[in-house]
Structure formats: C-alpha cells, structure tokens
C-alpha atoms as a PDB file:
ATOM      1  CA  UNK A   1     -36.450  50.139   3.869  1.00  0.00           C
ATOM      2  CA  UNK A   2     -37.535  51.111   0.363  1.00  0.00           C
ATOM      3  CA  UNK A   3     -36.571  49.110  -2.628  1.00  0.00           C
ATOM      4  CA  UNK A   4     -35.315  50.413  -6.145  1.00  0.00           C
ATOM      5  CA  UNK A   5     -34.180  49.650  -9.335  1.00  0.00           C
ATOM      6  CA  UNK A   6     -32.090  52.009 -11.668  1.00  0.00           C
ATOM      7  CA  UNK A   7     -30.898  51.568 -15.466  1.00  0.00           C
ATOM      8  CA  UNK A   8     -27.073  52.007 -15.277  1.00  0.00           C
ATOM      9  CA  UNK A   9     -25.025  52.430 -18.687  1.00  0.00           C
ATOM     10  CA  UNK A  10     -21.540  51.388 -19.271  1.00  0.00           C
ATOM     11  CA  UNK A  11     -21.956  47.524 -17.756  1.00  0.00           C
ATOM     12  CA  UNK A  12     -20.474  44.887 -20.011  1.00  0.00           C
ATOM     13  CA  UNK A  13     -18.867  42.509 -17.824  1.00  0.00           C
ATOM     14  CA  UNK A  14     -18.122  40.605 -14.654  1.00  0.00           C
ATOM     15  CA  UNK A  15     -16.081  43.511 -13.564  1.00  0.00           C
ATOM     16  CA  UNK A  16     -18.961  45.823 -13.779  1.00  0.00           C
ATOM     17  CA  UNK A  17     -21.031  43.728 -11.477  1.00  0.00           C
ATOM     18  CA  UNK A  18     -18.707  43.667  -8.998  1.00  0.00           C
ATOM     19  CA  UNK A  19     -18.073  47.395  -8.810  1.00  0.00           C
ATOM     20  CA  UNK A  20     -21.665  48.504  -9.335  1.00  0.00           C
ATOM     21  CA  UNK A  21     -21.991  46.529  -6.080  1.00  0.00           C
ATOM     22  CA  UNK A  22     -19.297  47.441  -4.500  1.00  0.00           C
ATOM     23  CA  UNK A  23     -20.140  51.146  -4.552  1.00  0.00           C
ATOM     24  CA  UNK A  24     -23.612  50.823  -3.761  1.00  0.00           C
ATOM     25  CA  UNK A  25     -23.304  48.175  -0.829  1.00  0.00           C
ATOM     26  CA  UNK A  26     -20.585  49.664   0.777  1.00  0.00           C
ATOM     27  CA  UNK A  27     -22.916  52.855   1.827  1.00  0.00           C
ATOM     28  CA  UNK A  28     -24.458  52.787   5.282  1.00  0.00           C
ATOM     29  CA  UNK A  29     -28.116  51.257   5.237  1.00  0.00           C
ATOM     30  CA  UNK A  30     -27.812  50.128   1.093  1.00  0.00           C
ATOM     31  CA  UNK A  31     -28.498  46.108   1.262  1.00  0.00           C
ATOM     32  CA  UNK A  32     -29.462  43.268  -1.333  1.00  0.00           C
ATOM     33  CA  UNK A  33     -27.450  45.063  -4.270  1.00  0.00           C
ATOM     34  CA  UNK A  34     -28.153  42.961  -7.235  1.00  0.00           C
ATOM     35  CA  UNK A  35     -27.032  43.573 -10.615  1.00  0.00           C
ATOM     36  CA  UNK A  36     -28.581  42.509 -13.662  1.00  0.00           C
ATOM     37  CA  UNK A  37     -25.603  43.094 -16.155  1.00  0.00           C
ATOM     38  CA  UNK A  38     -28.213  41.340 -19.701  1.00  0.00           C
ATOM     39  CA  UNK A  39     -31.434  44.173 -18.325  1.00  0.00           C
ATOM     40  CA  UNK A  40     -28.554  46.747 -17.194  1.00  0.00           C
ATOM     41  CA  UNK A  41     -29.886  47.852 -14.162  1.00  0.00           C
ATOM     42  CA  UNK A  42     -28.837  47.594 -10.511  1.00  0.00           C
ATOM     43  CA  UNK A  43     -31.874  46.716  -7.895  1.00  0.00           C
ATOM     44  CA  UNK A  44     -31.368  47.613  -4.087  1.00  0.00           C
ATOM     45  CA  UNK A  45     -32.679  48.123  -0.563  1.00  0.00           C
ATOM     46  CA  UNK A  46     -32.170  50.617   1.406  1.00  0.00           C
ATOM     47  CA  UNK A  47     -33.016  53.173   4.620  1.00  0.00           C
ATOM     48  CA  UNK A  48     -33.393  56.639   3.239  1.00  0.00           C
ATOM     49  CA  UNK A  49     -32.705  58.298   6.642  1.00  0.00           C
ATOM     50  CA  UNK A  50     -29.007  56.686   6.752  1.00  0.00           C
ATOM     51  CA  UNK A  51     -28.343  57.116   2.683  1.00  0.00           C
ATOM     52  CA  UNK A  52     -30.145  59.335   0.290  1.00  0.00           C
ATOM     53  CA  UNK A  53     -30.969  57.640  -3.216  1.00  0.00           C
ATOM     54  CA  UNK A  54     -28.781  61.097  -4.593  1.00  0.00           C
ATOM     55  CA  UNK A  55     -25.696  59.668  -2.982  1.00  0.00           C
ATOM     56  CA  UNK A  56     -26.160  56.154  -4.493  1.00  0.00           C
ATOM     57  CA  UNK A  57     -26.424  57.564  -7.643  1.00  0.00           C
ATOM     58  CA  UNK A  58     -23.388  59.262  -7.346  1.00  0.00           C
ATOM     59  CA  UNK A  59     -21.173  56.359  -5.642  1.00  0.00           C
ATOM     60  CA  UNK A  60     -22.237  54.414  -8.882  1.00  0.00           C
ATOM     61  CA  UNK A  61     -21.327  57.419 -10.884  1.00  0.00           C
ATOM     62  CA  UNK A  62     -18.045  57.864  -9.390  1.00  0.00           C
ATOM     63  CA  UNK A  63     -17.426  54.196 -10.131  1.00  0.00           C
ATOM     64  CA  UNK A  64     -17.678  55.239 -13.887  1.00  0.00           C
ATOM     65  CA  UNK A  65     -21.440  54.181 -14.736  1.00  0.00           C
ATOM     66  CA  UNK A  66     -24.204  56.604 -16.102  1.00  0.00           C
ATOM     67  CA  UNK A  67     -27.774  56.648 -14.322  1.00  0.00           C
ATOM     68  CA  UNK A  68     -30.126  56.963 -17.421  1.00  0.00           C
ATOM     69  CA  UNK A  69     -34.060  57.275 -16.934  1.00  0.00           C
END
C-alpha cells in the first residue's frame, strides 16, 4: 500500500467531503480516504497494482474537483 495526499479545488462543504470520498473509496484497493475540506486536500491508501493514482485523479475529477500541484 502506498499513501498520498493531493490538493483538490472546488471543496466548500459537507457535500464535497462526501463525494471526494465517495469517488475515491469506491475504486478497488483505495482505503482510509480522508478529506480535509479547511487544508483542501484528500489523503489516501492504496495498492497501485489494483488502481493507478491516474485513475483516482480522474474519479475525483469526474466528481467535479480540480487536482492542482
């Protein structure tokens, strides 16, 4: 398992958490999705051979939030 954290724009609220998380923890091997909605970031684990960090990006992406750097 390798952990990361990632700086997601576009959270404001409670509904934002729950999404975020939603669309990150519902992908195969993704665990311990916490969002920190005041820092703006989203902090995971997960197994690289069952889900690239490319598709987590995008599943948070398609839920309407912007990866920044």
């Amino acid at each position: 398992m390798e952990k990361k954290v990632l700086k997601v724009d576009g959270m404001s609220c409670e509904h934002c958490v729950k999404a975020v998380t939603k669309a990150a923890g519902e992908l195969p091997g993704v665990k311990d999705v916490s969002v920190d909605l005041k820092g703006g970031t989203v902090s995971f684990s997960y197994d690289p051979v069952q889900t690239a960090l490319k598709e987590i990006e995008a599943a948070i992406t398609d839920a309407g939030y912007e990866i920044s750097a």
